[in-house]
PDB file of N, CA and C in Angstrom:
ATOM      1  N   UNK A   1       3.172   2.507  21.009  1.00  0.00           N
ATOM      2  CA  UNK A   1       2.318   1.890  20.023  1.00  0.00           C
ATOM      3  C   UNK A   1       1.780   0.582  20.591  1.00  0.00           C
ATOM      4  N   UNK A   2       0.626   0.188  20.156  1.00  0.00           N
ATOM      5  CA  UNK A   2      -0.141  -1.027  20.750  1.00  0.00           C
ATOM      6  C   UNK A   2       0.435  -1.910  20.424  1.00  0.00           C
ATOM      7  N   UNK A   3       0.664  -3.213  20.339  1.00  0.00           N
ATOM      8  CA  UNK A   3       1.195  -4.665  20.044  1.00  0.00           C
ATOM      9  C   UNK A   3       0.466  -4.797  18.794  1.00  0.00           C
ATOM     10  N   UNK A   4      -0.961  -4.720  18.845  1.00  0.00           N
ATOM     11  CA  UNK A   4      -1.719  -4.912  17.518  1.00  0.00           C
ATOM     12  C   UNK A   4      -1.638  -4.043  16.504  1.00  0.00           C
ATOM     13  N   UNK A   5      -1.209  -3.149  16.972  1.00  0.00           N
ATOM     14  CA  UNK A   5      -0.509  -1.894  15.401  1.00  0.00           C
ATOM     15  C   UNK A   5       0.383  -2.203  14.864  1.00  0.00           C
ATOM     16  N   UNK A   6       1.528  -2.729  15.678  1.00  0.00           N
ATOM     17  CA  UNK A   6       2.825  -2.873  15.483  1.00  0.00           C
ATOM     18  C   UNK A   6       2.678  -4.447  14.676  1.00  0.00           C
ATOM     19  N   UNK A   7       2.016  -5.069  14.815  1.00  0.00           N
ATOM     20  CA  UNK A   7       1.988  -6.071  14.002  1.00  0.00           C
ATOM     21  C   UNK A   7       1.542  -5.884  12.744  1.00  0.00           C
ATOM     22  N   UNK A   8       0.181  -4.966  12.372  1.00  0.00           N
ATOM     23  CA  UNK A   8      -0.731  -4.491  11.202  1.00  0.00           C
ATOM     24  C   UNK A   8       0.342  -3.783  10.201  1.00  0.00           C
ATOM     25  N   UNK A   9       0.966  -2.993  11.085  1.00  0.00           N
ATOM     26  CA  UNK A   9       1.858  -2.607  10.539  1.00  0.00           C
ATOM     27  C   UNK A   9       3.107  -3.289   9.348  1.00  0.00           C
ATOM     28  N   UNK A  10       4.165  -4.256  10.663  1.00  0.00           N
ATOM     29  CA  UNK A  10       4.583  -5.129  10.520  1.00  0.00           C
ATOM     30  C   UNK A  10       4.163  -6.092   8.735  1.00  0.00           C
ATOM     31  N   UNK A  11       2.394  -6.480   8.904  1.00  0.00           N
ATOM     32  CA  UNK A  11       2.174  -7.203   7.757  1.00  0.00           C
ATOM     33  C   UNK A  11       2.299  -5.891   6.714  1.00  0.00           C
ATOM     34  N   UNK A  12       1.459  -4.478   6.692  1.00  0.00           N
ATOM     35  CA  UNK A  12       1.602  -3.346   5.576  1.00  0.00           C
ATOM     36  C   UNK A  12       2.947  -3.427   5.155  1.00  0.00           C
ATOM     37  N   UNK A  13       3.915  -3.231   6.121  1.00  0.00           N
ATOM     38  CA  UNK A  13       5.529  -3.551   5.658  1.00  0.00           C
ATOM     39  C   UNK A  13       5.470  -4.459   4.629  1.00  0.00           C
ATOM     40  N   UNK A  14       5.440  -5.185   4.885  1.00  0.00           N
ATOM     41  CA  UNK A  14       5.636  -6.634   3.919  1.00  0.00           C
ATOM     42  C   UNK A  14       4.762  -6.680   2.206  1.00  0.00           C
ATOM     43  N   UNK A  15       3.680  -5.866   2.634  1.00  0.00           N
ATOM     44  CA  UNK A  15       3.163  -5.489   1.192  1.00  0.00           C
ATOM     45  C   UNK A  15       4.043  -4.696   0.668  1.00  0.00           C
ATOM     46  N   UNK A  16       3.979  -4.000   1.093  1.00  0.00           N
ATOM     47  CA  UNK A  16       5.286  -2.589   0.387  1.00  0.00           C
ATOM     48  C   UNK A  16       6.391  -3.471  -0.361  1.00  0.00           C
ATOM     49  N   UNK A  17       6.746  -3.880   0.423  1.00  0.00           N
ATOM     50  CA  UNK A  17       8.199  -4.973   0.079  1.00  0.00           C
ATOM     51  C   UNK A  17       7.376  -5.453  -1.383  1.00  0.00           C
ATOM     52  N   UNK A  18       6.601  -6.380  -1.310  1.00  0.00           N
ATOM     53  CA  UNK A  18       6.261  -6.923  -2.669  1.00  0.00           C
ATOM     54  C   UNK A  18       5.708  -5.926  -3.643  1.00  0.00           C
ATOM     55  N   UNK A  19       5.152  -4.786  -2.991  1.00  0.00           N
ATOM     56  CA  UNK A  19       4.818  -3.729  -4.653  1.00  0.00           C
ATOM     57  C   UNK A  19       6.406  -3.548  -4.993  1.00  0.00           C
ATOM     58  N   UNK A  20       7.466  -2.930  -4.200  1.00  0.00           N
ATOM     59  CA  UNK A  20       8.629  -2.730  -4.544  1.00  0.00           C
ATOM     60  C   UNK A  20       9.338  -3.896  -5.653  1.00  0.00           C
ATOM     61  N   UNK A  21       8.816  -5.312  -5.067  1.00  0.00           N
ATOM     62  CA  UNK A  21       9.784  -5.838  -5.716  1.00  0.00           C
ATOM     63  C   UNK A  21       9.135  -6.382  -7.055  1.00  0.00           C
ATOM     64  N   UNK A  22       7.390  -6.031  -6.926  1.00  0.00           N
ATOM     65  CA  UNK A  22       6.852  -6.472  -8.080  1.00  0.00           C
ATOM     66  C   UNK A  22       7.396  -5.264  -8.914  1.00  0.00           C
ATOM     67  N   UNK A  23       7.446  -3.989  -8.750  1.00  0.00           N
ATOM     68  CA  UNK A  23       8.529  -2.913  -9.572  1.00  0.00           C
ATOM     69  C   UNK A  23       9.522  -2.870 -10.356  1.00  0.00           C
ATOM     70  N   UNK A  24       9.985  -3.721  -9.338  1.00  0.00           N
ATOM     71  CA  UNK A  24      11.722  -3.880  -9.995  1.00  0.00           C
ATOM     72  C   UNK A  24      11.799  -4.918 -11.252  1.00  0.00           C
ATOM     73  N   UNK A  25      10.853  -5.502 -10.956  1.00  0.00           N
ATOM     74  CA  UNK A  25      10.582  -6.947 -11.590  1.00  0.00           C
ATOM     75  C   UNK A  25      10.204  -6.351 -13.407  1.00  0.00           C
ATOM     76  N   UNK A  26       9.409  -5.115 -13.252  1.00  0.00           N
ATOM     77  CA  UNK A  26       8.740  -4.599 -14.238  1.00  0.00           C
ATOM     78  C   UNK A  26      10.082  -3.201 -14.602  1.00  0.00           C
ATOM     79  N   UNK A  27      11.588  -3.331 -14.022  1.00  0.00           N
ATOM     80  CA  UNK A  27      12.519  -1.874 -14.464  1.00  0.00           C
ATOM     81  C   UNK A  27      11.801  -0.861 -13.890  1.00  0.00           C
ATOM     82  N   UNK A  28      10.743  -0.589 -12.835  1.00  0.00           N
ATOM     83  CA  UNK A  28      10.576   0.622 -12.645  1.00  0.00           C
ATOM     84  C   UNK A  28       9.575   0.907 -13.750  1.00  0.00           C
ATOM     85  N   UNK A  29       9.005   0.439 -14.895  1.00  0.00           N
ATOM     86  CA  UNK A  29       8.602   0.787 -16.438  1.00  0.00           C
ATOM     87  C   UNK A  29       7.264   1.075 -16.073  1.00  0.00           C
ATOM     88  N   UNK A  30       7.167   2.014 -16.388  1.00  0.00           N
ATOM     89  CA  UNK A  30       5.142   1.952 -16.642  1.00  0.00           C
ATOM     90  C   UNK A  30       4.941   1.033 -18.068  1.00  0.00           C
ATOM     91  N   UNK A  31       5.520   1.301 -18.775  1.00  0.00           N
ATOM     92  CA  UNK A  31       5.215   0.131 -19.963  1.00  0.00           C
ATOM     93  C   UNK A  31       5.156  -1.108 -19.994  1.00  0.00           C
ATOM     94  N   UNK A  32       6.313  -1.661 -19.241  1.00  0.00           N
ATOM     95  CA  UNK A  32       6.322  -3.109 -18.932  1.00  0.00           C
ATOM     96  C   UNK A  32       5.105  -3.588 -17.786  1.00  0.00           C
ATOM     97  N   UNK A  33       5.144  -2.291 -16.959  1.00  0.00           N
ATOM     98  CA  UNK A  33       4.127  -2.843 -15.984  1.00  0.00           C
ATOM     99  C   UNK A  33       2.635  -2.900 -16.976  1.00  0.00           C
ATOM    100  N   UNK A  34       2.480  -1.483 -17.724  1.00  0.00           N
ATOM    101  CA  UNK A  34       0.925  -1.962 -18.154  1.00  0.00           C
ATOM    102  C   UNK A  34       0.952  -3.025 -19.664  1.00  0.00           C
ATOM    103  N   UNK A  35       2.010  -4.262 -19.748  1.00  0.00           N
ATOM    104  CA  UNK A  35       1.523  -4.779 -20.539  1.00  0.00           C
ATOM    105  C   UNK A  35       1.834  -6.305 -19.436  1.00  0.00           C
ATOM    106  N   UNK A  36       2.040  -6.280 -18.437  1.00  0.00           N
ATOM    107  CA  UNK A  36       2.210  -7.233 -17.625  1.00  0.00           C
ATOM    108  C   UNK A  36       0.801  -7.308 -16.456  1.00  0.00           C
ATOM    109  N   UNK A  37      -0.293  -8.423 -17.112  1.00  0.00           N
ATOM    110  CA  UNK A  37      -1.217  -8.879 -16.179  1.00  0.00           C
ATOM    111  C   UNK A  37      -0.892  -9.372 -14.532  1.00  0.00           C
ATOM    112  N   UNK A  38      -0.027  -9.759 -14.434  1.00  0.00           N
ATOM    113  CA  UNK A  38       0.359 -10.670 -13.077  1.00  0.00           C
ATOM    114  C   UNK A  38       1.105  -9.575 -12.193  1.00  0.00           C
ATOM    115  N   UNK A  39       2.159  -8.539 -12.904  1.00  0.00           N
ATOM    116  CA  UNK A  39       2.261  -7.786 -12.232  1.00  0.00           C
ATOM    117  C   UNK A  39       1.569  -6.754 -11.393  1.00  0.00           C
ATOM    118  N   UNK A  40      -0.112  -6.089 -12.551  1.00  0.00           N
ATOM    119  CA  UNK A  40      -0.566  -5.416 -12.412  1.00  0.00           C
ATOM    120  C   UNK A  40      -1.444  -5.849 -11.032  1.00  0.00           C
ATOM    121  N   UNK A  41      -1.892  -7.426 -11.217  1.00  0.00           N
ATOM    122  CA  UNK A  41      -3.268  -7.755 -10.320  1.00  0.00           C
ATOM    123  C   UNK A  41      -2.052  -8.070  -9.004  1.00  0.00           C
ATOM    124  N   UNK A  42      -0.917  -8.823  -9.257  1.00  0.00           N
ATOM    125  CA  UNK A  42      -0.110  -8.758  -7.760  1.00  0.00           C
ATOM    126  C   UNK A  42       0.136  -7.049  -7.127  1.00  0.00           C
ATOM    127  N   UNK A  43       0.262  -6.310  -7.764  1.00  0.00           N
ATOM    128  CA  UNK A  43       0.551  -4.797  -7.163  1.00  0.00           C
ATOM    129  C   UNK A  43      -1.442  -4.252  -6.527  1.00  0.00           C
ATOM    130  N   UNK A  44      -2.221  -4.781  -7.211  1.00  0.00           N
ATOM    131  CA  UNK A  44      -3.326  -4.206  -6.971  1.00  0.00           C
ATOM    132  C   UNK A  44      -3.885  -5.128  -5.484  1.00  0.00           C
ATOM    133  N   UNK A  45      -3.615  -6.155  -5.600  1.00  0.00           N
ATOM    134  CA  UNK A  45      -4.017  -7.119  -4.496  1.00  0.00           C
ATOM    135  C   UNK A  45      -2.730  -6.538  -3.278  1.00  0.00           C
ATOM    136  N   UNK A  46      -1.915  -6.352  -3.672  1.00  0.00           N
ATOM    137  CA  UNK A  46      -1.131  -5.940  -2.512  1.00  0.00           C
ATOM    138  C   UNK A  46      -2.009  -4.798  -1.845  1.00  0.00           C
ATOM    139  N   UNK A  47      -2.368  -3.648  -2.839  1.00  0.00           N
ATOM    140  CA  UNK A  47      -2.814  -2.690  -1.953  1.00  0.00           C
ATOM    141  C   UNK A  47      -4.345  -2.898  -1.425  1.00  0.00           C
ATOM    142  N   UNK A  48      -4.795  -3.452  -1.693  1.00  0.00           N
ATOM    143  CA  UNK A  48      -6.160  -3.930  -1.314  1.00  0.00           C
ATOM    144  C   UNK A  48      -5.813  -4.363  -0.217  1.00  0.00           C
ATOM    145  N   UNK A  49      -4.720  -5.398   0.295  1.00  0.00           N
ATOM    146  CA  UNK A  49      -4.594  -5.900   1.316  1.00  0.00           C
ATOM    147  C   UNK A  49      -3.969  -4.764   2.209  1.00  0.00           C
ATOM    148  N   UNK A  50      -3.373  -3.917   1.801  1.00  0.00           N
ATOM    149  CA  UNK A  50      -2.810  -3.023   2.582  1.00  0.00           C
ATOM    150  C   UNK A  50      -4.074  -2.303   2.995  1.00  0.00           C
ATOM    151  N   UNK A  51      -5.058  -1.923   2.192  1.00  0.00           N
ATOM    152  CA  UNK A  51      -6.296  -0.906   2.788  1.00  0.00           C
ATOM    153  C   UNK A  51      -6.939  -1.971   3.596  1.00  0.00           C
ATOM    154  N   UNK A  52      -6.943  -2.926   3.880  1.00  0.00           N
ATOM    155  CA  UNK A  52      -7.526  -3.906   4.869  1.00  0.00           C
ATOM    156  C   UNK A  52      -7.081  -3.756   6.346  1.00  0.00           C
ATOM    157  N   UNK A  53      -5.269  -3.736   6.190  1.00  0.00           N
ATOM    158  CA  UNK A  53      -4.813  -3.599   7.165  1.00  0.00           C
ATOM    159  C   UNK A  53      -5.032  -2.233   7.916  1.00  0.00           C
ATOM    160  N   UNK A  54      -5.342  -1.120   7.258  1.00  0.00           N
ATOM    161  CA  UNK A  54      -5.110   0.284   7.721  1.00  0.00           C
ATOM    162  C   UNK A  54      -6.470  -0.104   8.585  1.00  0.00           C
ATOM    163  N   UNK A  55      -7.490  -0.640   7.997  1.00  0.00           N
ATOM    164  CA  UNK A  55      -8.771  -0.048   8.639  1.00  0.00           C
ATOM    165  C   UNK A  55      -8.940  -1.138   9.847  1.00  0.00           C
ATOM    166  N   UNK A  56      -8.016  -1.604  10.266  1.00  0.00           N
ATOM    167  CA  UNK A  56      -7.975  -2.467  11.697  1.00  0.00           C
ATOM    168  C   UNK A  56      -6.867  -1.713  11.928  1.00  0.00           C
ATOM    169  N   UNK A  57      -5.806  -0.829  11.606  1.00  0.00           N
ATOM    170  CA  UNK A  57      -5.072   0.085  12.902  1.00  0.00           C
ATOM    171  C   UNK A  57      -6.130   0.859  13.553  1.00  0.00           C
ATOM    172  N   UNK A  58      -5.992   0.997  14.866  1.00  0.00           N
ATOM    173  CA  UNK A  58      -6.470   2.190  15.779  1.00  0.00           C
ATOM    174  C   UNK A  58      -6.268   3.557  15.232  1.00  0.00           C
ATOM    175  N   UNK A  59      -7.695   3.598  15.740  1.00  0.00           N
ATOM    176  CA  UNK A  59      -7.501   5.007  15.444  1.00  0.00           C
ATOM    177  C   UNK A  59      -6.738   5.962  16.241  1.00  0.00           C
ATOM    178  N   UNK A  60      -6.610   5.919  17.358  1.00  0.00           N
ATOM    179  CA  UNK A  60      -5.303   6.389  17.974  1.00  0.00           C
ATOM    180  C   UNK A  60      -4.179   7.092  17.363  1.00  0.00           C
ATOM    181  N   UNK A  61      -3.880   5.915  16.557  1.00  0.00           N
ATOM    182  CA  UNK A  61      -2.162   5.407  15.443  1.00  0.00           C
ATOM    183  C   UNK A  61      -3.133   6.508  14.504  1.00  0.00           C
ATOM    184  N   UNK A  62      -4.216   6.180  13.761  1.00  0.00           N
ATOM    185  CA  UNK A  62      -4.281   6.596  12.628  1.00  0.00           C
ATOM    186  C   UNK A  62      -4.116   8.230  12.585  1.00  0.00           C
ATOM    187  N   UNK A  63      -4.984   8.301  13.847  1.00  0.00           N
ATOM    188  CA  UNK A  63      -5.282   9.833  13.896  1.00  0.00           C
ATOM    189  C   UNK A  63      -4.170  10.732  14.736  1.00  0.00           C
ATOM    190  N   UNK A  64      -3.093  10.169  15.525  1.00  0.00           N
ATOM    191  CA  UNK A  64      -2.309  10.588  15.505  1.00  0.00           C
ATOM    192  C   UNK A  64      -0.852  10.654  14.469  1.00  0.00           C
ATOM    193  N   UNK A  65      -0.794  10.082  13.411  1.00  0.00           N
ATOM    194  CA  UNK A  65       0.273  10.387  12.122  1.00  0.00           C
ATOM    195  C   UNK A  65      -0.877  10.722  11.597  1.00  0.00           C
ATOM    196  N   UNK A  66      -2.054  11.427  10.756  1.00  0.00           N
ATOM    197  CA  UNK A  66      -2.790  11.496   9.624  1.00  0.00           C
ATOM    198  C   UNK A  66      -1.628  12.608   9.074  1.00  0.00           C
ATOM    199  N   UNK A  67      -0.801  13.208   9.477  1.00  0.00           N
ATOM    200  CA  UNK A  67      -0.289  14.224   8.877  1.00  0.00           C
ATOM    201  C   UNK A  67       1.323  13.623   8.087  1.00  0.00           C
ATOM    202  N   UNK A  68       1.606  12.313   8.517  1.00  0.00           N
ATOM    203  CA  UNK A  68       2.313  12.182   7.896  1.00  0.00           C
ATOM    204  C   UNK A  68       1.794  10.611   6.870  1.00  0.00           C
ATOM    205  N   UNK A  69       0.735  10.242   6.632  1.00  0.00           N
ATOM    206  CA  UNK A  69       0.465   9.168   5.973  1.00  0.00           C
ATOM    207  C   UNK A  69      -1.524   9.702   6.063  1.00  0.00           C
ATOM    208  N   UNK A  70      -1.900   9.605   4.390  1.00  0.00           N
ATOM    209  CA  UNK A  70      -3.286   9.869   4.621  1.00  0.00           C
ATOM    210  C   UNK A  70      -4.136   8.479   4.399  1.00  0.00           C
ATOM    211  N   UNK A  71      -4.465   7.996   5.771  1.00  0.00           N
ATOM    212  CA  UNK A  71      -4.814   6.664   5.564  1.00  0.00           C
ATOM    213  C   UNK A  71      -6.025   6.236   5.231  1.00  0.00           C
ATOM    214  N   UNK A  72      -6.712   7.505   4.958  1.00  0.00           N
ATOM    215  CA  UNK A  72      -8.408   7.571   4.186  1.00  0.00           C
ATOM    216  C   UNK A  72      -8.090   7.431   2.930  1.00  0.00           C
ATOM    217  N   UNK A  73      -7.165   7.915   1.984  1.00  0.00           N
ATOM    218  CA  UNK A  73      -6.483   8.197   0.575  1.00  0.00           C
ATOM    219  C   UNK A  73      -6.563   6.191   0.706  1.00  0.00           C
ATOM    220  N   UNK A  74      -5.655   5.817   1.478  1.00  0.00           N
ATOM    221  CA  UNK A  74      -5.242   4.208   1.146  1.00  0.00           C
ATOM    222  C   UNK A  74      -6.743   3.230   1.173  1.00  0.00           C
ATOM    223  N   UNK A  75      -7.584   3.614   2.276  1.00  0.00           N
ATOM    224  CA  UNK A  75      -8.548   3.264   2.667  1.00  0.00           C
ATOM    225  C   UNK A  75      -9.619   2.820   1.119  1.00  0.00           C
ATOM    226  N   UNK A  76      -9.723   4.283   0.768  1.00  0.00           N
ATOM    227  CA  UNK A  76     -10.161   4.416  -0.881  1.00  0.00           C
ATOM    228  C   UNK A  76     -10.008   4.100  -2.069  1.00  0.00           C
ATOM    229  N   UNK A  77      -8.566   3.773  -1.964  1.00  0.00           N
ATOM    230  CA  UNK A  77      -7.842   3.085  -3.018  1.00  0.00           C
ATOM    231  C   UNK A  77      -8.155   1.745  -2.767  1.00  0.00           C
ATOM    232  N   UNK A  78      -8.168   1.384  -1.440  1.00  0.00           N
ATOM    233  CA  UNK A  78      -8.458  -0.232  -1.570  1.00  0.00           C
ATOM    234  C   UNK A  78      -9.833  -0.770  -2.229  1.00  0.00           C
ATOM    235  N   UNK A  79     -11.434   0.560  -1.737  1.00  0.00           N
ATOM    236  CA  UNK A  79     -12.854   0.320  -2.002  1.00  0.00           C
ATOM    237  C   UNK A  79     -12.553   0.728  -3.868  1.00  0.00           C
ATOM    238  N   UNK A  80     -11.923   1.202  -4.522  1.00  0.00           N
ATOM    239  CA  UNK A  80     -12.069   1.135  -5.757  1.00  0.00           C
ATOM    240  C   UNK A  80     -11.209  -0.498  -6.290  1.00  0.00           C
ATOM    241  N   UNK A  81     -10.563  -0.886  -5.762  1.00  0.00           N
ATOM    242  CA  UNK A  81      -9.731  -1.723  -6.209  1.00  0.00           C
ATOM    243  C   UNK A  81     -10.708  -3.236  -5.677  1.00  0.00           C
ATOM    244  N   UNK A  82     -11.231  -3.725  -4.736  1.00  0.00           N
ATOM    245  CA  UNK A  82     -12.497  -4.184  -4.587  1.00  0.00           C
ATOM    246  C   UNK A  82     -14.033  -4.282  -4.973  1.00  0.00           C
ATOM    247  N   UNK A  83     -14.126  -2.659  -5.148  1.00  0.00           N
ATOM    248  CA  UNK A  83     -15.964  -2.960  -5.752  1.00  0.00           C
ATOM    249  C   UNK A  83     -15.620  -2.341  -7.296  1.00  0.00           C
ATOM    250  N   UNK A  84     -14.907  -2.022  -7.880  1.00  0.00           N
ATOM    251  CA  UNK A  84     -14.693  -1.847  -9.472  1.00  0.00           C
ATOM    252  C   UNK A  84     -13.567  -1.925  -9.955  1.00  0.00           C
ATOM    253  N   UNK A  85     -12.873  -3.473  -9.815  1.00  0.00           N
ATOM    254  CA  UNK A  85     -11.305  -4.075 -10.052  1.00  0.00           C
ATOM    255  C   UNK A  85     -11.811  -4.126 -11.171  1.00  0.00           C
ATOM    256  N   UNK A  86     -13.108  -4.468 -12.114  1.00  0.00           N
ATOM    257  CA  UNK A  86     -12.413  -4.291 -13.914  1.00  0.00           C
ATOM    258  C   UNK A  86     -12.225  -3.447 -14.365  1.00  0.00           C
ATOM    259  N   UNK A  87     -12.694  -1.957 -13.312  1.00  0.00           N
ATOM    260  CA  UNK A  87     -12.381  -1.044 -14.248  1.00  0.00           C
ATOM    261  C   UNK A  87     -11.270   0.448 -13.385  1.00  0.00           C
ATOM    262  N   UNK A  88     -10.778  -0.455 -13.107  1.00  0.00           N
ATOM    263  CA  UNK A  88      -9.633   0.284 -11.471  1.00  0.00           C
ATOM    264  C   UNK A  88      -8.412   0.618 -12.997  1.00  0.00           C
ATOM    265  N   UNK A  89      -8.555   1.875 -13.067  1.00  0.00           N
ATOM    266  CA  UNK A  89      -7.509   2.663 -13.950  1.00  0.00           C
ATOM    267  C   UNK A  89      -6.012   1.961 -13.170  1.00  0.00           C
ATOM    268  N   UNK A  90      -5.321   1.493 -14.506  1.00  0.00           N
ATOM    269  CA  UNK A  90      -4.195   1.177 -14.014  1.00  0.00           C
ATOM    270  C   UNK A  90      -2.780   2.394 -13.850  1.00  0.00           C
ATOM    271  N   UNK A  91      -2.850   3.110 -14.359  1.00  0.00           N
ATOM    272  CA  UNK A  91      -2.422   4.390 -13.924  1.00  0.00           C
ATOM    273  C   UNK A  91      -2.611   5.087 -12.593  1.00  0.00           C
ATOM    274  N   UNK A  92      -3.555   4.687 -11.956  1.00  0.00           N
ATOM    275  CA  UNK A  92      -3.971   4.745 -10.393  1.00  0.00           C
ATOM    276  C   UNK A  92      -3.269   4.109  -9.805  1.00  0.00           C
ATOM    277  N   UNK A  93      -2.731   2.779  -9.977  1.00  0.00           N
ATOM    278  CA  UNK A  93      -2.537   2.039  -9.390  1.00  0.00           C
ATOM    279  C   UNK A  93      -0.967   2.185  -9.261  1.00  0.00           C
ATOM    280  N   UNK A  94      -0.425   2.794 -10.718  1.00  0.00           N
ATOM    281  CA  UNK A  94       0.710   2.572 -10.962  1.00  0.00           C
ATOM    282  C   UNK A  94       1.002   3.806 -10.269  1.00  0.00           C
ATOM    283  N   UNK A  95       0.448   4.761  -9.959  1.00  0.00           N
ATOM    284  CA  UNK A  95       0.998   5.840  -9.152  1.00  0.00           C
ATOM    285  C   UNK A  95       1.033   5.992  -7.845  1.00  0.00           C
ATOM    286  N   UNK A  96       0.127   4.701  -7.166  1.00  0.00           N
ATOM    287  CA  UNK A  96      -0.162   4.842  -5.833  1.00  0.00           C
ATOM    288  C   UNK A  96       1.314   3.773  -6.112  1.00  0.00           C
ATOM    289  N   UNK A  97       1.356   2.694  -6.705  1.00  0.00           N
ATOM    290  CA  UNK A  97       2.747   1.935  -6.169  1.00  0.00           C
ATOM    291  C   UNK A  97       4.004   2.984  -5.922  1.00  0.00           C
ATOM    292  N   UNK A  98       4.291   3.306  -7.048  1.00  0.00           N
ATOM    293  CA  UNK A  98       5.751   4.068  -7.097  1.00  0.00           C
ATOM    294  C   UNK A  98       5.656   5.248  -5.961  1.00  0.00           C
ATOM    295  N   UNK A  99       4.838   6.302  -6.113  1.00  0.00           N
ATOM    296  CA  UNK A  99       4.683   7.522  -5.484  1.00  0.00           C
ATOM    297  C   UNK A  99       4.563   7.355  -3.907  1.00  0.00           C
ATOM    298  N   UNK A 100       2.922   6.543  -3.871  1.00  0.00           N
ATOM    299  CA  UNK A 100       3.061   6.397  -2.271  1.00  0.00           C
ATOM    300  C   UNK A 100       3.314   5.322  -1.235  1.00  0.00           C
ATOM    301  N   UNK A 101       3.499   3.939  -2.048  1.00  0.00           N
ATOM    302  CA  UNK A 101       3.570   3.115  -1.693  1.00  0.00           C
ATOM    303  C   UNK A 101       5.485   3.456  -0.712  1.00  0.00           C
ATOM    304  N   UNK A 102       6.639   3.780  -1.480  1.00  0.00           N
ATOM    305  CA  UNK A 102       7.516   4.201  -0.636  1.00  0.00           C
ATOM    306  C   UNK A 102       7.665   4.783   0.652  1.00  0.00           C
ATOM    307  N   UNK A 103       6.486   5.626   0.737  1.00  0.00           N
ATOM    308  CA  UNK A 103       6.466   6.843   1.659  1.00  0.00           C
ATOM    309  C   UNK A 103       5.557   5.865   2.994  1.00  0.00           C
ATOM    310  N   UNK A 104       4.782   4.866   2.357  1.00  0.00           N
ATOM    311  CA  UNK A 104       4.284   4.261   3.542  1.00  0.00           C
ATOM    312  C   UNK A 104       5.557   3.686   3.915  1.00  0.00           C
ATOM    313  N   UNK A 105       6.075   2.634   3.437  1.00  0.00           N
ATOM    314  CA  UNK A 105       7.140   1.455   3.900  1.00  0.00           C
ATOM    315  C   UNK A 105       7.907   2.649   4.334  1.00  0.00           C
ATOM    316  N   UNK A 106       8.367   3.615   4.267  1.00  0.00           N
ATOM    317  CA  UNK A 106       9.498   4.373   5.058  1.00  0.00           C
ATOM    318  C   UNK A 106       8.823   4.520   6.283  1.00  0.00           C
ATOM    319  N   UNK A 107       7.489   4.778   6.493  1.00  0.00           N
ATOM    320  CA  UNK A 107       6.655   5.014   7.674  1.00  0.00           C
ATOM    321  C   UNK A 107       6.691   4.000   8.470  1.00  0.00           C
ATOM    322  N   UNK A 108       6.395   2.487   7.751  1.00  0.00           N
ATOM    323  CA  UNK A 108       6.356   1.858   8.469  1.00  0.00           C
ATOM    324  C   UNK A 108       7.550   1.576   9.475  1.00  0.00           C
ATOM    325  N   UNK A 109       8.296   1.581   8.471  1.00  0.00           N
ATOM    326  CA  UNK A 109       9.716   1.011   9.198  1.00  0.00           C
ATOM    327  C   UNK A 109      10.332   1.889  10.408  1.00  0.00           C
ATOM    328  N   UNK A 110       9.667   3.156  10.278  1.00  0.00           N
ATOM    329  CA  UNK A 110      10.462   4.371  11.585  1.00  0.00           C
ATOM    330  C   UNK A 110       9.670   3.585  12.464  1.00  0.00           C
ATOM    331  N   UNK A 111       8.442   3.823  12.354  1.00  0.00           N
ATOM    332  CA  UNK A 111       7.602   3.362  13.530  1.00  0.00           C
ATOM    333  C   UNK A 111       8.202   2.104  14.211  1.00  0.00           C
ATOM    334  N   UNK A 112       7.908   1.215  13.271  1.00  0.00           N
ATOM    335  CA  UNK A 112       8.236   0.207  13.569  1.00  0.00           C
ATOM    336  C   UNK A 112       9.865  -0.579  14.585  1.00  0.00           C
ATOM    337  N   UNK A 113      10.652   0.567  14.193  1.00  0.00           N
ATOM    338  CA  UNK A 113      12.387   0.823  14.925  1.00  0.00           C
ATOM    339  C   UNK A 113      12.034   1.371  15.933  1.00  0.00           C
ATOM    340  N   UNK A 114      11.315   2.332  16.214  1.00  0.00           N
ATOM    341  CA  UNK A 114      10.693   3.564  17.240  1.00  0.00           C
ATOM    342  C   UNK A 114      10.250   2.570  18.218  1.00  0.00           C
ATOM    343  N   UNK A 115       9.599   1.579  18.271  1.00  0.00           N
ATOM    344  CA  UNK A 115       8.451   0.555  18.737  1.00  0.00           C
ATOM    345  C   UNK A 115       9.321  -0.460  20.033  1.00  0.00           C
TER     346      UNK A 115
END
């Protein structure tokens, strides 16, 4: 892996970490999360920043895992969460945290041990 992946990476890690812990913060709840503003826009800004980071990994990285992380899916999630944040379904959001947000940070972290 390049030095500059492994760092991009490195920062995606660290988002993960804060959707996780903005989670915990909310019980895991979809309820608590959708009546909690600060949680919702900290989990949404996380992934925005995470689709920032994907689209400066190489494509190399990208296109060699696409089968285990779909980084066009994240890519997309970030352009809705940027050009129509007032009206970015929070149920989107709440499913990309819980569902895929794990499956990246597990990604990251192999790689990242692998490295």
């Amino acid at each position: 892996m390049q030095p500059r992946d492994a760092q991009l990476l490195e920062h995606i890690l660290d988002y993960c970490i804060v959707i996780a812990n903005s989670l915990s913060s909310v019980d895991n709840s979809y309820d608590l999360f959708s009546n909690n503003i600060d949680i919702q826009q900290s989990i949404a800004f996380s992934i925005l920043q995470i689709g920032e980071l994907v689209g400066r990994l190489s494509e190399n990285l990208r296109s060699s895992t696409v089968t285990e992380i779909n980084w066009n899916a994240i890519k997309g999630m970030r352009n809705i969460v940027v050009h129509d944040y007032g009206n970015v379904d929070q149920e989107e959001v709440w499913t990309a945290a819980v569902r895929d947000t794990p499956v990246l940070k597990a990604f990251c972290e192999k790689h990242l041990s692998d490295n």
